[in-house]
Protein backbone atom coordinates (compact mmCIF):
# COMPACT_ATOMS: atom_id res chain seq x y z
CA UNK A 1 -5.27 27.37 14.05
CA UNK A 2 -1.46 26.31 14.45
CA UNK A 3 1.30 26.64 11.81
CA UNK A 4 2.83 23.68 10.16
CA UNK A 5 5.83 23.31 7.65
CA UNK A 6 7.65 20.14 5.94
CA UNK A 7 10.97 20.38 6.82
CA UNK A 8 13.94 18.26 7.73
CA UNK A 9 13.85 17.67 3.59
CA UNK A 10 17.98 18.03 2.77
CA UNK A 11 19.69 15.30 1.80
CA UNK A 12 23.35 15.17 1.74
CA UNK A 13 25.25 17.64 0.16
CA UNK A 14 21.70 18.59 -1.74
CA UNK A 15 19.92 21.91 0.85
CA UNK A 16 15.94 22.04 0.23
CA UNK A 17 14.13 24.92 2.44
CA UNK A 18 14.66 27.58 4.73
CA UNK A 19 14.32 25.40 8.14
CA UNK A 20 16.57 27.59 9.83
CA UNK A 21 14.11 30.95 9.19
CA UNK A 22 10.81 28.89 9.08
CA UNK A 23 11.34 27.27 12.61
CA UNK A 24 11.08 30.38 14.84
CA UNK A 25 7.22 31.18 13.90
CA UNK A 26 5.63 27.67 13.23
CA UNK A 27 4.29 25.49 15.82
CA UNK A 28 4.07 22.04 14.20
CA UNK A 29 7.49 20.34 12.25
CA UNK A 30 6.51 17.45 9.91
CA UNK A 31 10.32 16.22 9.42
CA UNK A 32 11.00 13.75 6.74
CA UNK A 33 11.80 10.49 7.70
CA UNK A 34 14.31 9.08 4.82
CA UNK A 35 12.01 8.06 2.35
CA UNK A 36 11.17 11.05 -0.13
CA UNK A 37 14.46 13.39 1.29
CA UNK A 38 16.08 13.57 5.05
CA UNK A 39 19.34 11.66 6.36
CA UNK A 40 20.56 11.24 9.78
CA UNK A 41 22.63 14.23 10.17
CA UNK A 42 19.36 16.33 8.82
CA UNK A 43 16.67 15.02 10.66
CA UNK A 44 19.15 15.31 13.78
CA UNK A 45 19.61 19.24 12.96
CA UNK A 46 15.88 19.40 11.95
CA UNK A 47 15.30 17.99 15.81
CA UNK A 48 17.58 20.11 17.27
CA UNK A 49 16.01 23.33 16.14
CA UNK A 50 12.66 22.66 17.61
CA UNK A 51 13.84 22.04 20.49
CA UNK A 52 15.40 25.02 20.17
CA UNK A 53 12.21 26.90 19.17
CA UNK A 54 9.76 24.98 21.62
CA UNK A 55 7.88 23.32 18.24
CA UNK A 56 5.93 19.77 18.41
CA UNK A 57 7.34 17.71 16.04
CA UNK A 58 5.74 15.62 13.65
CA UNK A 59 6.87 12.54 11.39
CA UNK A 60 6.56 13.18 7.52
CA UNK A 61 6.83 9.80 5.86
CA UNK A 62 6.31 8.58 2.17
CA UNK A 63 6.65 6.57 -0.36
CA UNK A 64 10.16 5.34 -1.08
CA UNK A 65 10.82 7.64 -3.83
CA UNK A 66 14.37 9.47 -3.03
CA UNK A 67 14.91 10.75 -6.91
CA UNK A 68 11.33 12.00 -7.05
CA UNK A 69 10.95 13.72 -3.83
CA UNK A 70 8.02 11.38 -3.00
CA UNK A 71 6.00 13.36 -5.53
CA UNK A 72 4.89 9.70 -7.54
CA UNK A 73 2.77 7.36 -6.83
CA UNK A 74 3.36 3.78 -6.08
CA UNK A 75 1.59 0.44 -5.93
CA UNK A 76 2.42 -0.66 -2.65
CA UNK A 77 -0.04 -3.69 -1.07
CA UNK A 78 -1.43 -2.45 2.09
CA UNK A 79 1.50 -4.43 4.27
CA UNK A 80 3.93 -2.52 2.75
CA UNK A 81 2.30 0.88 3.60
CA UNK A 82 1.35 -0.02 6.46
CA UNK A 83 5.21 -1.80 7.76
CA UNK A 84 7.20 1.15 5.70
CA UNK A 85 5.22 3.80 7.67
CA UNK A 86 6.32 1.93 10.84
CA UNK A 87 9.75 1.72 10.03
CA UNK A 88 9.70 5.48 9.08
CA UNK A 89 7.96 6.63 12.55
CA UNK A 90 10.29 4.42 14.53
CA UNK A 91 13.49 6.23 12.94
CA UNK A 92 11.90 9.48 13.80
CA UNK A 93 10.50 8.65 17.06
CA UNK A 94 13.75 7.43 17.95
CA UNK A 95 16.00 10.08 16.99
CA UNK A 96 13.35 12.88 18.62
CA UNK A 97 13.85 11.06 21.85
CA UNK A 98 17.49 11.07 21.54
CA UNK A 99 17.13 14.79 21.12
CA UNK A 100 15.10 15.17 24.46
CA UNK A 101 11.45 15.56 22.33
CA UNK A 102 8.32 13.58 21.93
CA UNK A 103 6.14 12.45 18.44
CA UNK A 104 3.31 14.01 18.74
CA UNK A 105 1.50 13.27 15.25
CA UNK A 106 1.61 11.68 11.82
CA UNK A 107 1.47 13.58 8.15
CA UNK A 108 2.05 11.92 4.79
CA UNK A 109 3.95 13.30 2.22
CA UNK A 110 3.49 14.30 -1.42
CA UNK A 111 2.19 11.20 -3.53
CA UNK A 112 1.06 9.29 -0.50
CA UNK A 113 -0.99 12.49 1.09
CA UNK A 114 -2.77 12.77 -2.38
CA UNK A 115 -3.46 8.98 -2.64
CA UNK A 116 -4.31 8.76 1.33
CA UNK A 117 -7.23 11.09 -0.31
CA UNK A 118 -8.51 10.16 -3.19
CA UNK A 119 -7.84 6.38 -2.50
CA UNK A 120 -10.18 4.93 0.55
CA UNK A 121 -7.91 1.83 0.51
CA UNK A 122 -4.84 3.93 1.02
CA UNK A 123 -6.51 5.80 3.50
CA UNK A 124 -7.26 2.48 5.20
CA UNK A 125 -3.50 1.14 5.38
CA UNK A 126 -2.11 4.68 6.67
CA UNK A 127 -5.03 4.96 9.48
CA UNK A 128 -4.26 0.72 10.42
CA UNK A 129 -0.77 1.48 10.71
CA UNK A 130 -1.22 4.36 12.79
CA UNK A 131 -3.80 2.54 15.07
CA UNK A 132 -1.26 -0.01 15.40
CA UNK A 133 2.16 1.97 16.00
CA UNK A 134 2.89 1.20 20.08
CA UNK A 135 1.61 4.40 20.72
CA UNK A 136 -1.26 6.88 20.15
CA UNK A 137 -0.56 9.38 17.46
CA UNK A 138 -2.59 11.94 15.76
CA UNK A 139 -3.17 11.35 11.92
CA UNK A 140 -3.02 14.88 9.92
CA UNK A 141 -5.38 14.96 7.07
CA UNK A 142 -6.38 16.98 4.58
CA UNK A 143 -9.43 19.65 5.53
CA UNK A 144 -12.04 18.58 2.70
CA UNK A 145 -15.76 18.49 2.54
CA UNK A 146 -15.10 15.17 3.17
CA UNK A 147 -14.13 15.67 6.85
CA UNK A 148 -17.09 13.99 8.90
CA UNK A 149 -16.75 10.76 6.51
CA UNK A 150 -12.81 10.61 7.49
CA UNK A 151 -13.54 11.43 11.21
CA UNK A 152 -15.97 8.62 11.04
CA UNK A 153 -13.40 6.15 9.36
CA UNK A 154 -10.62 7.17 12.30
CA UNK A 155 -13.28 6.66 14.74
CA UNK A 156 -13.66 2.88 13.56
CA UNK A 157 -10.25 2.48 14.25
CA UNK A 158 -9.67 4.78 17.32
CA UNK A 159 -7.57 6.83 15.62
CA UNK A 160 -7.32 10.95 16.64
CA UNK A 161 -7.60 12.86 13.46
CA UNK A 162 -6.49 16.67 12.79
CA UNK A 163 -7.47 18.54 9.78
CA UNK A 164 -4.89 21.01 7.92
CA UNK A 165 -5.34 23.84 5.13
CA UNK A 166 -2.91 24.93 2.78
CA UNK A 167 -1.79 28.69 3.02
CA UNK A 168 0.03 28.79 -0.13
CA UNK A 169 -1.50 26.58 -2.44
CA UNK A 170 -4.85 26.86 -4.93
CA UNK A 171 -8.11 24.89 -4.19
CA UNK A 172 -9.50 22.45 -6.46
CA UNK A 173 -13.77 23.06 -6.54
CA UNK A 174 -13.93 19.41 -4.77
CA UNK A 175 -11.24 20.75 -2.34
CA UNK A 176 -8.63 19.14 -3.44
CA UNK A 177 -5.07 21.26 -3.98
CA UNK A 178 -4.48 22.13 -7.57
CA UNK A 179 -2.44 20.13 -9.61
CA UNK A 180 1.38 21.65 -9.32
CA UNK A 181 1.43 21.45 -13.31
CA UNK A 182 -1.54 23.85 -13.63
CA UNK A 183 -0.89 27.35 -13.43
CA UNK A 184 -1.31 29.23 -9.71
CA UNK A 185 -1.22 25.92 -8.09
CA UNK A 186 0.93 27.84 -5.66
CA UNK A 187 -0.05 31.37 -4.26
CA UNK A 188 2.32 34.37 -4.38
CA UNK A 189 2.44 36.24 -1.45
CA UNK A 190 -0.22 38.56 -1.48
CA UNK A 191 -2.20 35.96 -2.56
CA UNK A 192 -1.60 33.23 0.52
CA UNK A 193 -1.63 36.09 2.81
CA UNK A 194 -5.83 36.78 1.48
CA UNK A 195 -5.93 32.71 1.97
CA UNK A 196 -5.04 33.19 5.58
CA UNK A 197 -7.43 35.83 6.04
CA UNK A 198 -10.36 34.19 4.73
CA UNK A 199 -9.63 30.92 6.71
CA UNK A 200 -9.66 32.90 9.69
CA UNK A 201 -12.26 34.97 9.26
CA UNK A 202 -15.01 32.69 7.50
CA UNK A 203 -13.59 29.01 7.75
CA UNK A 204 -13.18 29.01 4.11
CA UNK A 205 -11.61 29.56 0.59
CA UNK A 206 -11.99 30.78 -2.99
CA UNK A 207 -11.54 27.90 -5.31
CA UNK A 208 -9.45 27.92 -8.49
CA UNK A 209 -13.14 28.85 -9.86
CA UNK A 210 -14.01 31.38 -7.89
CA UNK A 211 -16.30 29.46 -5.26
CA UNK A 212 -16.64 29.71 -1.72
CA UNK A 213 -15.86 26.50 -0.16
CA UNK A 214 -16.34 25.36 3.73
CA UNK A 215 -13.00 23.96 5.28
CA UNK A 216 -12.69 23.00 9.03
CA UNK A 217 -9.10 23.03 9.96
CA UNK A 218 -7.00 22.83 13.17
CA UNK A 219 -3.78 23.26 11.19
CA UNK A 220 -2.56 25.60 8.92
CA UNK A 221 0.56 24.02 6.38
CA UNK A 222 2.96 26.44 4.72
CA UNK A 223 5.71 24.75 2.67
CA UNK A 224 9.55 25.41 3.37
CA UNK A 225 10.53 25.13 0.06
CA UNK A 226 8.20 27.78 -1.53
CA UNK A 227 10.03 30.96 -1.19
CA UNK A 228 6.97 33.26 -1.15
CA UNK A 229 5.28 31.45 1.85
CA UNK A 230 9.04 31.50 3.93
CA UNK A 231 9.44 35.28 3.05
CA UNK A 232 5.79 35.98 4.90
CA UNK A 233 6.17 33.69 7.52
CA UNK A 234 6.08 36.15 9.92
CA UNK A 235 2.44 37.79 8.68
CA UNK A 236 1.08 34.20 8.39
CA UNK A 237 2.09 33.52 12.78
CA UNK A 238 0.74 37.46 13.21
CA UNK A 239 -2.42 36.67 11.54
CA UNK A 240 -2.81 32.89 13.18
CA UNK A 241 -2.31 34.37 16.55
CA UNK A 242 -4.55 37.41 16.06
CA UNK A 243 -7.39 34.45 15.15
């Protein structure tokens, strides 16, 4: 599995996560585009350390939700997903070639990740407007039981999927991620670290419940701005690479 991380997520004089430490031991960067968090000056520092650090990089749009951090749903008709993800890759794409480095994929942030997954018709718009971006890029999804349904779905639309796991948050027993407003929706340390294990070693995890549930994933997400998961970066890459 590789090792991905939002980042890229400050916003003016406002500093959200630990890119600096984080970007040494990952190898994907979803960088925010503008929507949810991110300005020029950030996205062009955000840039400049993978380069740095060798690290593909990865456009993290959303929903146009500065003040909530992307972290609320919204109505949008399927044009407007589908033109505002444009006009977030472009930005991106732009700015990464300015900086010497190539998009490589696609990952939706907060609300609109959720709603890409429980809503087919949001799922729809996101996978139309990659398929019709002026380039191939990969669409990063969710690793759920669901997985051979969504690969079928891309496939209709020749779009390349890849499938991520959470190290540091709590399954759902349908494999969704536990609601943030329930208690030990996010792992501690020790916790996430057993997560990582278990992903490597069976291809699965222990739901909020206790069960054993099958995940196939290419990509392994820790989030920048949960201090626990930053701190054991460096035992999360150990363990990855060992796999």
């Amino acid at each position: 599995m590789l090792l991905n991380c939002d980042l890229g997520e400050s916003f003016g004089s406002w500093t959200m996560g630990l890119d600096a430490q984080v970007m040494p031991h990952i190898h994907q960067a979803n960088i925010a585009c503008g929507f949810h968090a991110g300005d020029p000056l950030a996205i062009r520092a955000t840039l400049a350390l993978a380069a740095q650090h060798g690290v593909t990089v990865g456009a993290h749009p959303a929903y146009p939700d500065l003040v909530g951090f992307g972290r609320r749903s919204m109505a949008l008709s399927p044009g407007e997903i589908i033109a505002g993800l444009h006009y977030q890759i472009a930005a991106l794409e732009g700015m990464a070639l300015v900086a010497g480095l190539s998009l490589s994929y696609v990952k939706p942030h907060g609300a609109m990740y959720n709603d890409m997954m429980a809503d087919a018709s949001v799922r729809a718009a996101i996978m139309e407007a990659v398929a019709t971006y002026h380039r191939p890029l990969v669409l990063m999804l969710q690793a759920t039981p669901a997985a051979e349904q969504h690969l079928e779905e891309a496939k209709a639309m020749a779009v390349e999927l890849t499938f991520e796991a959470f190290a540091d948050r709590c399954y759902d027993d349908d494999g969704s991620l536990l609601s943030r407003r329930r208690p030990g929706a996010v792992h501690t340390r020790e916790r996430l670290l057993e997560q990582v294990r278990q992903l490597q070693a069976e291809g699965s995890v222990t739901t909020v419940n206790g069960h054993r549930l099958a995940l196939r994933a290419d990509s392994l997400c820790v989030h920048g701005d949960n201090p626990e998961g930053v701190e054991a970066i460096k035992d999360i890459r150990a363990l990855v690479d060992r796999g």
